[in-house]
C-alpha atoms as a PDB file:
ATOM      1  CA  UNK A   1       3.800  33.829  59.105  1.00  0.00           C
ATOM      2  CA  UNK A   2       7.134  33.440  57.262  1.00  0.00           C
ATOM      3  CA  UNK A   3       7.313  37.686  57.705  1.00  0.00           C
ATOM      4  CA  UNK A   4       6.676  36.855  61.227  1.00  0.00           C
ATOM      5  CA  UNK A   5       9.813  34.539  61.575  1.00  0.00           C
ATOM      6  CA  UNK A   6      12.020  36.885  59.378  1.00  0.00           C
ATOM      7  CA  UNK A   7      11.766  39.812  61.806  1.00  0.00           C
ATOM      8  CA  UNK A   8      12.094  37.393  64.816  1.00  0.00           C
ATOM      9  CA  UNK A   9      14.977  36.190  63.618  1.00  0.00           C
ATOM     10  CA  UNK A  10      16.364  40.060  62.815  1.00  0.00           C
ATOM     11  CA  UNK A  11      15.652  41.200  66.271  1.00  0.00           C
ATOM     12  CA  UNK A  12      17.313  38.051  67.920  1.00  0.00           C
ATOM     13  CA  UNK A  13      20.465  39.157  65.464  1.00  0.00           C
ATOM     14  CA  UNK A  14      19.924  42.522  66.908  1.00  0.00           C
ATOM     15  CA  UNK A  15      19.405  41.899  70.535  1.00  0.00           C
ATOM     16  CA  UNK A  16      22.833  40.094  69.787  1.00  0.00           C
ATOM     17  CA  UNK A  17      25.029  41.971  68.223  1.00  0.00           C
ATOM     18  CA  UNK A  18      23.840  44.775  70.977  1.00  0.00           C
ATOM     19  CA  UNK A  19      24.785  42.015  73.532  1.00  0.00           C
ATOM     20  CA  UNK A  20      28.019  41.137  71.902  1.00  0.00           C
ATOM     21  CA  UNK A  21      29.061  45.304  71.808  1.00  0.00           C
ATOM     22  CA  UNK A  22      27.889  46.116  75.089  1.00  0.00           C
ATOM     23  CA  UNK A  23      30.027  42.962  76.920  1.00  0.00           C
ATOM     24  CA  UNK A  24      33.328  42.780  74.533  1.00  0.00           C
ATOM     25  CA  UNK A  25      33.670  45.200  71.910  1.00  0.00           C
ATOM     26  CA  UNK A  26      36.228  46.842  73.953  1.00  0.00           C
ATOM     27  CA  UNK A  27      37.680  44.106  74.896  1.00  0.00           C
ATOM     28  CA  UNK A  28      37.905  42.770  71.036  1.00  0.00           C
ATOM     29  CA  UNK A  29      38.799  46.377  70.043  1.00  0.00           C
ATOM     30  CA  UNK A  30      41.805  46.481  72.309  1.00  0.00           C
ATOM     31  CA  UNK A  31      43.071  42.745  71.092  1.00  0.00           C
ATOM     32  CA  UNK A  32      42.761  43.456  67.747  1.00  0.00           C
ATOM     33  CA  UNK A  33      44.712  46.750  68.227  1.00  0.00           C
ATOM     34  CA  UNK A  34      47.809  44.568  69.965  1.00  0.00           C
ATOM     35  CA  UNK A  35      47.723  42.322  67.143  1.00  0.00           C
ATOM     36  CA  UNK A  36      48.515  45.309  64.986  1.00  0.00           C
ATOM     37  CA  UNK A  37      50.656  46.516  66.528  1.00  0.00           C
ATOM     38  CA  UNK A  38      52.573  43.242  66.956  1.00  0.00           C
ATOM     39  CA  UNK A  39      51.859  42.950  63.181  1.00  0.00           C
ATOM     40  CA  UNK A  40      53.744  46.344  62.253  1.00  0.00           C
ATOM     41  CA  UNK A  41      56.801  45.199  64.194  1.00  0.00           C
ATOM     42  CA  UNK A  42      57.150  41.599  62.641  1.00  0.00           C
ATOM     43  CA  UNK A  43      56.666  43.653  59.256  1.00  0.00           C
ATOM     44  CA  UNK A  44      59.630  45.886  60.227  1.00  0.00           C
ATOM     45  CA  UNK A  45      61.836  42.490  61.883  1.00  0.00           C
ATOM     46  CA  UNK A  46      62.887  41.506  58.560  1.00  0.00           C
ATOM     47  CA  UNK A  47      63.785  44.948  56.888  1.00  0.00           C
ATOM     48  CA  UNK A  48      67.674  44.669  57.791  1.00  0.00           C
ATOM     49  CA  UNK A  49      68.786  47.582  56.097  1.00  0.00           C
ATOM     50  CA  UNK A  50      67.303  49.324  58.739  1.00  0.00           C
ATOM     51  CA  UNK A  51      68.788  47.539  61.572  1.00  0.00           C
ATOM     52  CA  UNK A  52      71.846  49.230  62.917  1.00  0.00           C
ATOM     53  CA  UNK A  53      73.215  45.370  63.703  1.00  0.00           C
ATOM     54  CA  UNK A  54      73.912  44.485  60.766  1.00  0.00           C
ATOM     55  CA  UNK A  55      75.963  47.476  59.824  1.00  0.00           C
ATOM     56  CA  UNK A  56      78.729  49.958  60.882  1.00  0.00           C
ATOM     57  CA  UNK A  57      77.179  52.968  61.121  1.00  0.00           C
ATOM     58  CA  UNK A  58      78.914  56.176  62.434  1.00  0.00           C
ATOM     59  CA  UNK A  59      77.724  57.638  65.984  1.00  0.00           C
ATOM     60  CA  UNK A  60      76.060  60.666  63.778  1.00  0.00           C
ATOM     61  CA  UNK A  61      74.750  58.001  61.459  1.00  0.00           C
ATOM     62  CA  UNK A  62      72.905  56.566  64.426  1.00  0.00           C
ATOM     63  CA  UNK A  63      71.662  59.739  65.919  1.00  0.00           C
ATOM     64  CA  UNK A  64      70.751  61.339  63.190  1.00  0.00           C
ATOM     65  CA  UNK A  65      68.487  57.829  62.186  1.00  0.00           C
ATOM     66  CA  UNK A  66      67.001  58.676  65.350  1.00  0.00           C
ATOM     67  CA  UNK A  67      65.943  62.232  64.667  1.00  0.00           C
ATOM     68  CA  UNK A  68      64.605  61.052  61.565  1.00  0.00           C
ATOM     69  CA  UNK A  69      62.566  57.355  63.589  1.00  0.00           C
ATOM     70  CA  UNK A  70      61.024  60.209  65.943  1.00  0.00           C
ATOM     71  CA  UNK A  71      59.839  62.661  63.597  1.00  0.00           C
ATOM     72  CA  UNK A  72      57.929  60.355  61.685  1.00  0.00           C
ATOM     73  CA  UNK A  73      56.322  58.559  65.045  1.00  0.00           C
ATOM     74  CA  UNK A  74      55.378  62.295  65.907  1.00  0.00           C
ATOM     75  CA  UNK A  75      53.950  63.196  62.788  1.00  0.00           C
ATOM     76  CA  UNK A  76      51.569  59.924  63.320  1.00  0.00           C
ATOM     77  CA  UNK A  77      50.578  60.942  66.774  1.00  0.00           C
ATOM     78  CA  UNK A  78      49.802  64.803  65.545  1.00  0.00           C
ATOM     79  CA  UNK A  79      47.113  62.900  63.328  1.00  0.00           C
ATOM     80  CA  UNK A  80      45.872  60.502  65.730  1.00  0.00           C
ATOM     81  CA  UNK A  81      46.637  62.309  69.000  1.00  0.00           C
ATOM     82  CA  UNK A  82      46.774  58.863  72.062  1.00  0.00           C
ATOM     83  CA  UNK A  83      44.432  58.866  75.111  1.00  0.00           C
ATOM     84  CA  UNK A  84      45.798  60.581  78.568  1.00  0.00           C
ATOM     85  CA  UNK A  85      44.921  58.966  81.932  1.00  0.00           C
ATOM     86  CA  UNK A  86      46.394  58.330  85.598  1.00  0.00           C
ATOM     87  CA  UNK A  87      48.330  54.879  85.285  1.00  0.00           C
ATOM     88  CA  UNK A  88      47.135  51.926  87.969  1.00  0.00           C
ATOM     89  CA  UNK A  89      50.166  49.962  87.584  1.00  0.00           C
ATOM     90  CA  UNK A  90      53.753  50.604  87.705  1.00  0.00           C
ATOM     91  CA  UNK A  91      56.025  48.202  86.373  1.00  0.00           C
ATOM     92  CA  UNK A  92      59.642  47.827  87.066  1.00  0.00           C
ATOM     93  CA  UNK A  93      61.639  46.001  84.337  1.00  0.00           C
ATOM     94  CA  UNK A  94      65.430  45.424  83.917  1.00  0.00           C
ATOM     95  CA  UNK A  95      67.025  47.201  80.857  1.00  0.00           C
ATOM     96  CA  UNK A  96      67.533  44.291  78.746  1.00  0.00           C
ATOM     97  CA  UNK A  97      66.446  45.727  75.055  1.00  0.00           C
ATOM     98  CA  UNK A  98      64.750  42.287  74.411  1.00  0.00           C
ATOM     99  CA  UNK A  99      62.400  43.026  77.344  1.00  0.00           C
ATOM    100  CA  UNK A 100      59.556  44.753  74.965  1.00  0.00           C
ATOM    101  CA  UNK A 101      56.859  46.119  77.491  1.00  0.00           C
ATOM    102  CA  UNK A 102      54.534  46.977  75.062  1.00  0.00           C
ATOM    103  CA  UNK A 103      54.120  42.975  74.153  1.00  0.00           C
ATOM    104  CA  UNK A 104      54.836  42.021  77.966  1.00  0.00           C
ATOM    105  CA  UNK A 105      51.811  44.475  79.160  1.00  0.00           C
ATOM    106  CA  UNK A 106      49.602  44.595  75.997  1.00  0.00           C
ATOM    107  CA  UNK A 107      49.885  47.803  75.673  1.00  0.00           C
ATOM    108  CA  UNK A 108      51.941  50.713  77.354  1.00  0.00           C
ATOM    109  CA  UNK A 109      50.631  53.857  76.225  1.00  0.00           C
ATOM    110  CA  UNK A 110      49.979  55.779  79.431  1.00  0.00           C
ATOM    111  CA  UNK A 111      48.352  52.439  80.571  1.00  0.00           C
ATOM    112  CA  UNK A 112      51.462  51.509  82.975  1.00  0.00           C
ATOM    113  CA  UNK A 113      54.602  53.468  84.367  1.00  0.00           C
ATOM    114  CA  UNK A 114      57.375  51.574  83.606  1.00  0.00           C
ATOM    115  CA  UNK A 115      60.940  51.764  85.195  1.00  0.00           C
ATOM    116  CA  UNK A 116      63.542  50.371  83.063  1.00  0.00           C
ATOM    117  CA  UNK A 117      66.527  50.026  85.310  1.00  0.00           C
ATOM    118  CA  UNK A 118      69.833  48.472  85.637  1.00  0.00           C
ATOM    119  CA  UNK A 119      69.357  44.800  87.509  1.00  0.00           C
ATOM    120  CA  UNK A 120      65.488  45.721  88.201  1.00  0.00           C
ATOM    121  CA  UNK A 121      67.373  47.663  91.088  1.00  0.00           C
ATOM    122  CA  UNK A 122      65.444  50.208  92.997  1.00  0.00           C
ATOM    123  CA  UNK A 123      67.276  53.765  94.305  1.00  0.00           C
ATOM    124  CA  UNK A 124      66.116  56.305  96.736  1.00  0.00           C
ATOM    125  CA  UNK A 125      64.665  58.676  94.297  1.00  0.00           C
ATOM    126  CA  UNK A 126      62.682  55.757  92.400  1.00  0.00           C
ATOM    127  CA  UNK A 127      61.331  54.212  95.704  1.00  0.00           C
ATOM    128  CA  UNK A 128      60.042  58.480  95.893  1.00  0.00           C
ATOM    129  CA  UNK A 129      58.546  58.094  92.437  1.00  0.00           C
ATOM    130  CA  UNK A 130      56.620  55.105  93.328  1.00  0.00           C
ATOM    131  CA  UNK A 131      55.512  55.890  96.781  1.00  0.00           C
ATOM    132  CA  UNK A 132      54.084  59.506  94.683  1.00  0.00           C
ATOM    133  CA  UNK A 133      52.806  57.358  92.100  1.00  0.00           C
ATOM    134  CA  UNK A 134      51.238  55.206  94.562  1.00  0.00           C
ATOM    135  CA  UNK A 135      49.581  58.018  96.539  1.00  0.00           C
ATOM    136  CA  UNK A 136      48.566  59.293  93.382  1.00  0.00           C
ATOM    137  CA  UNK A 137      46.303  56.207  92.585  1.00  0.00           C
ATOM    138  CA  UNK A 138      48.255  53.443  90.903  1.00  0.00           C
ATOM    139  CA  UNK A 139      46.906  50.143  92.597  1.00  0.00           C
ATOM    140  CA  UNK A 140      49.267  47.553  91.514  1.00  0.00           C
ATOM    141  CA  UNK A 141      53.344  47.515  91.594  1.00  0.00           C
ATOM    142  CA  UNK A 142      55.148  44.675  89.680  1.00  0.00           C
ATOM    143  CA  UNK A 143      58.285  44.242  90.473  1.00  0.00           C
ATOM    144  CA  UNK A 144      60.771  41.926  88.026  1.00  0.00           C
ATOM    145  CA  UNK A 145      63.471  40.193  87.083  1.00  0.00           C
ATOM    146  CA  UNK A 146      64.238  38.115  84.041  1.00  0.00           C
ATOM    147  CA  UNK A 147      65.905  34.419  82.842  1.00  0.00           C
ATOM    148  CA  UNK A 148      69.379  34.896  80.949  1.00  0.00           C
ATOM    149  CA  UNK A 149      70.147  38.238  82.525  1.00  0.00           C
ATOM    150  CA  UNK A 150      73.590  39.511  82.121  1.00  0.00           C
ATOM    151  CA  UNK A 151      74.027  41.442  85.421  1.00  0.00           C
ATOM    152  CA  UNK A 152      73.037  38.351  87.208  1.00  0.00           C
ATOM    153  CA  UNK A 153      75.489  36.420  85.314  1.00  0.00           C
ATOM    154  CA  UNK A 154      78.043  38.524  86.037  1.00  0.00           C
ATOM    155  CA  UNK A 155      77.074  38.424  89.914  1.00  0.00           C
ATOM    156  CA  UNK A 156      77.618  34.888  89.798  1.00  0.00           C
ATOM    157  CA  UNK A 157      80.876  35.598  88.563  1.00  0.00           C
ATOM    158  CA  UNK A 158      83.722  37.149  91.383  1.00  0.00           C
ATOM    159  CA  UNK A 159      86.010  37.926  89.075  1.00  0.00           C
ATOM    160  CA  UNK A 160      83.163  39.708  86.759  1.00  0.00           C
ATOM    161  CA  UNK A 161      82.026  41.150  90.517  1.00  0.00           C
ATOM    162  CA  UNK A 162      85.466  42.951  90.492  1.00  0.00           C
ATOM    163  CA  UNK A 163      85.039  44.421  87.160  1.00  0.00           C
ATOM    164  CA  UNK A 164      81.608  46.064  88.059  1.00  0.00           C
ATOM    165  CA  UNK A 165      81.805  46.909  91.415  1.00  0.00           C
ATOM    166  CA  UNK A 166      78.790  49.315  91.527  1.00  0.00           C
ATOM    167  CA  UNK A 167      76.803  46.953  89.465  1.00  0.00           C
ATOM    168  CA  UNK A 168      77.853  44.090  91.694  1.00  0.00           C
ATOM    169  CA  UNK A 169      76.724  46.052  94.862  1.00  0.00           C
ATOM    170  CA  UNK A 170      73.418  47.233  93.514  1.00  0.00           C
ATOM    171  CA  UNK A 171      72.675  44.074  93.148  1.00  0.00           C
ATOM    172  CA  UNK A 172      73.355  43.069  96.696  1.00  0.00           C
ATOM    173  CA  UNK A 173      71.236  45.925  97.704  1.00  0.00           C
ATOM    174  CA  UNK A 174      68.225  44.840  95.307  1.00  0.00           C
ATOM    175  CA  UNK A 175      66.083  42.684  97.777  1.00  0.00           C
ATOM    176  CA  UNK A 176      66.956  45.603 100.605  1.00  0.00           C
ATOM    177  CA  UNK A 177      65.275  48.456  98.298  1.00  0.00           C
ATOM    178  CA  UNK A 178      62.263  46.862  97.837  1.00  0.00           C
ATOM    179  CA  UNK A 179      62.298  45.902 101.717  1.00  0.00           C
ATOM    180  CA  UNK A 180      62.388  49.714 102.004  1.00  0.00           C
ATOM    181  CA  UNK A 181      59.729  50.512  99.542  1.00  0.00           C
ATOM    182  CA  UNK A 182      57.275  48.020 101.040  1.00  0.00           C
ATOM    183  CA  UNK A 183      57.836  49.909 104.689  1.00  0.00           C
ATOM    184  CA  UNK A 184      57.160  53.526 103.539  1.00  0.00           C
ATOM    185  CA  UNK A 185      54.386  54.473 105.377  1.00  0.00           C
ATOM    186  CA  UNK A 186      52.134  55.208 102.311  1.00  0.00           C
ATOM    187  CA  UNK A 187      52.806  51.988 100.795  1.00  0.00           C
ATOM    188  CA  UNK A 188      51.992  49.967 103.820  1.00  0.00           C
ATOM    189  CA  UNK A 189      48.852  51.781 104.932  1.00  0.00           C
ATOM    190  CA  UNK A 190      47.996  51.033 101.484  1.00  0.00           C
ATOM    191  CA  UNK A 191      48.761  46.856 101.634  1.00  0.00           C
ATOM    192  CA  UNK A 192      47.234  46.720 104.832  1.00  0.00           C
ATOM    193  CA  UNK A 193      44.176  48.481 103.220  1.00  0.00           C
ATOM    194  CA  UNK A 194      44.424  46.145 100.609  1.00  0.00           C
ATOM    195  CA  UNK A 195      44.530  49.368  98.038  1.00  0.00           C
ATOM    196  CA  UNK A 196      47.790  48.409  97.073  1.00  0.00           C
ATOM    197  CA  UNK A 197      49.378  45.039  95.784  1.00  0.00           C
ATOM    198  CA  UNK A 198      52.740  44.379  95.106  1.00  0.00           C
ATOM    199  CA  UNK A 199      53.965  41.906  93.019  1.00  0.00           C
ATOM    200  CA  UNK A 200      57.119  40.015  92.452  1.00  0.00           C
ATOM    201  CA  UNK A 201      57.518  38.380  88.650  1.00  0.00           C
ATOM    202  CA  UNK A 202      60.077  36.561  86.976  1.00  0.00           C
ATOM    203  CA  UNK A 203      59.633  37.439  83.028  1.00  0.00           C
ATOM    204  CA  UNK A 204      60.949  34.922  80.491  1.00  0.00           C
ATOM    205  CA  UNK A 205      62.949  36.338  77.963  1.00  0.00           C
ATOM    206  CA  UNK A 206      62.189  33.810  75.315  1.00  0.00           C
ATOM    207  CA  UNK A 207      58.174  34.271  75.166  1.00  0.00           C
ATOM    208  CA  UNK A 208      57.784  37.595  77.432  1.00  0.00           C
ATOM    209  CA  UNK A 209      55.651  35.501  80.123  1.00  0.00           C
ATOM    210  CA  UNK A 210      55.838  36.460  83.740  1.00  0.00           C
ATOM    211  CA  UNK A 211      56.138  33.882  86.850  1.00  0.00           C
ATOM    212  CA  UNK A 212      54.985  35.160  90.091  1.00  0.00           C
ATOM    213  CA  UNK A 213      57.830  34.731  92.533  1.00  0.00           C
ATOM    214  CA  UNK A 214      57.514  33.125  96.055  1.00  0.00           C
END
């Protein structure tokens, strides 16, 4: 009898843990692969010797840091090659260095395009790139804009306005390119389809959360 129970009880653990891979081992698997990742760059936060703030390194100093940053992340993906796939979201983000799409997304690899641009402001040939992207299967376009941004500060600003004139005007403009965007033909058959979405987020610089915009 107690045999009995023993082997009950195993194929109940079973059953399970079969249960438990089938519906979120992915889903675990892809968490606990942020987490590293997040975990790699708060190991390399506090390593100041090789942050080029807190030094004066010479313009070749910098570059040839660079090289030397990409070789090694090359060597790494020569052992461990990444996964290749058609993105389903494109994401358009200011250029604000502390805007860190990998932790804003999860995880950027060929997941996401991503548009890093100057104000979060759209021109011609990247309204082209999205409509192609769009055509080409991505199902979702975000795009953003962020809290403490220094183009918008200096928008707010005329005699900042005068300083950057063609910053200042794309900015002006940014609400008209997306207007444009949204009334390619391709990108409205595809919202009236409801294959497409388009959404407008503010992201907040402090804890990388997005706010969907009215």
């Amino acid at each position: 009898m107690k045999s009995k129970t023993v082997w009950t009880l195993a194929g109940i653990v079973i059953i399970g843990a079969i249960a438990f891979y089938t519906q979120w081992a992915k889903k675990v698997e892809f968490v606990v692969g942020g987490a590293m990742v997040n975990v790699g760059y708060r190991l390399q936060d506090r390593l100041d010797q090789f942050d080029f703030e807190h030094h004066e390194p010479s313009a070749e100093d910098v570059w040839q840091e660079f090289l030397r940053q990409n070789d090694m992340a090359a060597s790494v993906r020569d052992i461990w090659p990444r996964t290749s796939h058609h993105p389903l979201v494109a994401f358009v983000a200011c250029m604000d260095a502390r805007l860190d799409t990998n932790e804003i997304a999860g995880d950027t690899r060929r997941y996401y395009y991503i548009l890093r641009l100057a104000g979060s402001v759209l021109e011609p040939k990247e309204e082209d790139m999205l409509e192609l992207a769009v055509a080409n299967g991505t199902k979702v376009v975000v795009f953003t804009t962020h809290t403490d941004c220094a183009a918008e500060k200096m928008y707010a600003d005329p005699a900042q306005r005068q300083i950057y004139p063609a910053l200042s005007a794309a900015l002006t403009e940014r609400e008209q390119r997306q207007q444009e965007f949204l009334n390619r033909p391709v990108i409205r058959e595809k919202l009236a389809s409801g294959e497409l979405l388009v959404k407008r987020m503010k992201l907040d610089t402090a804890n990388d959360r997005m706010i969907e915009v009215d």
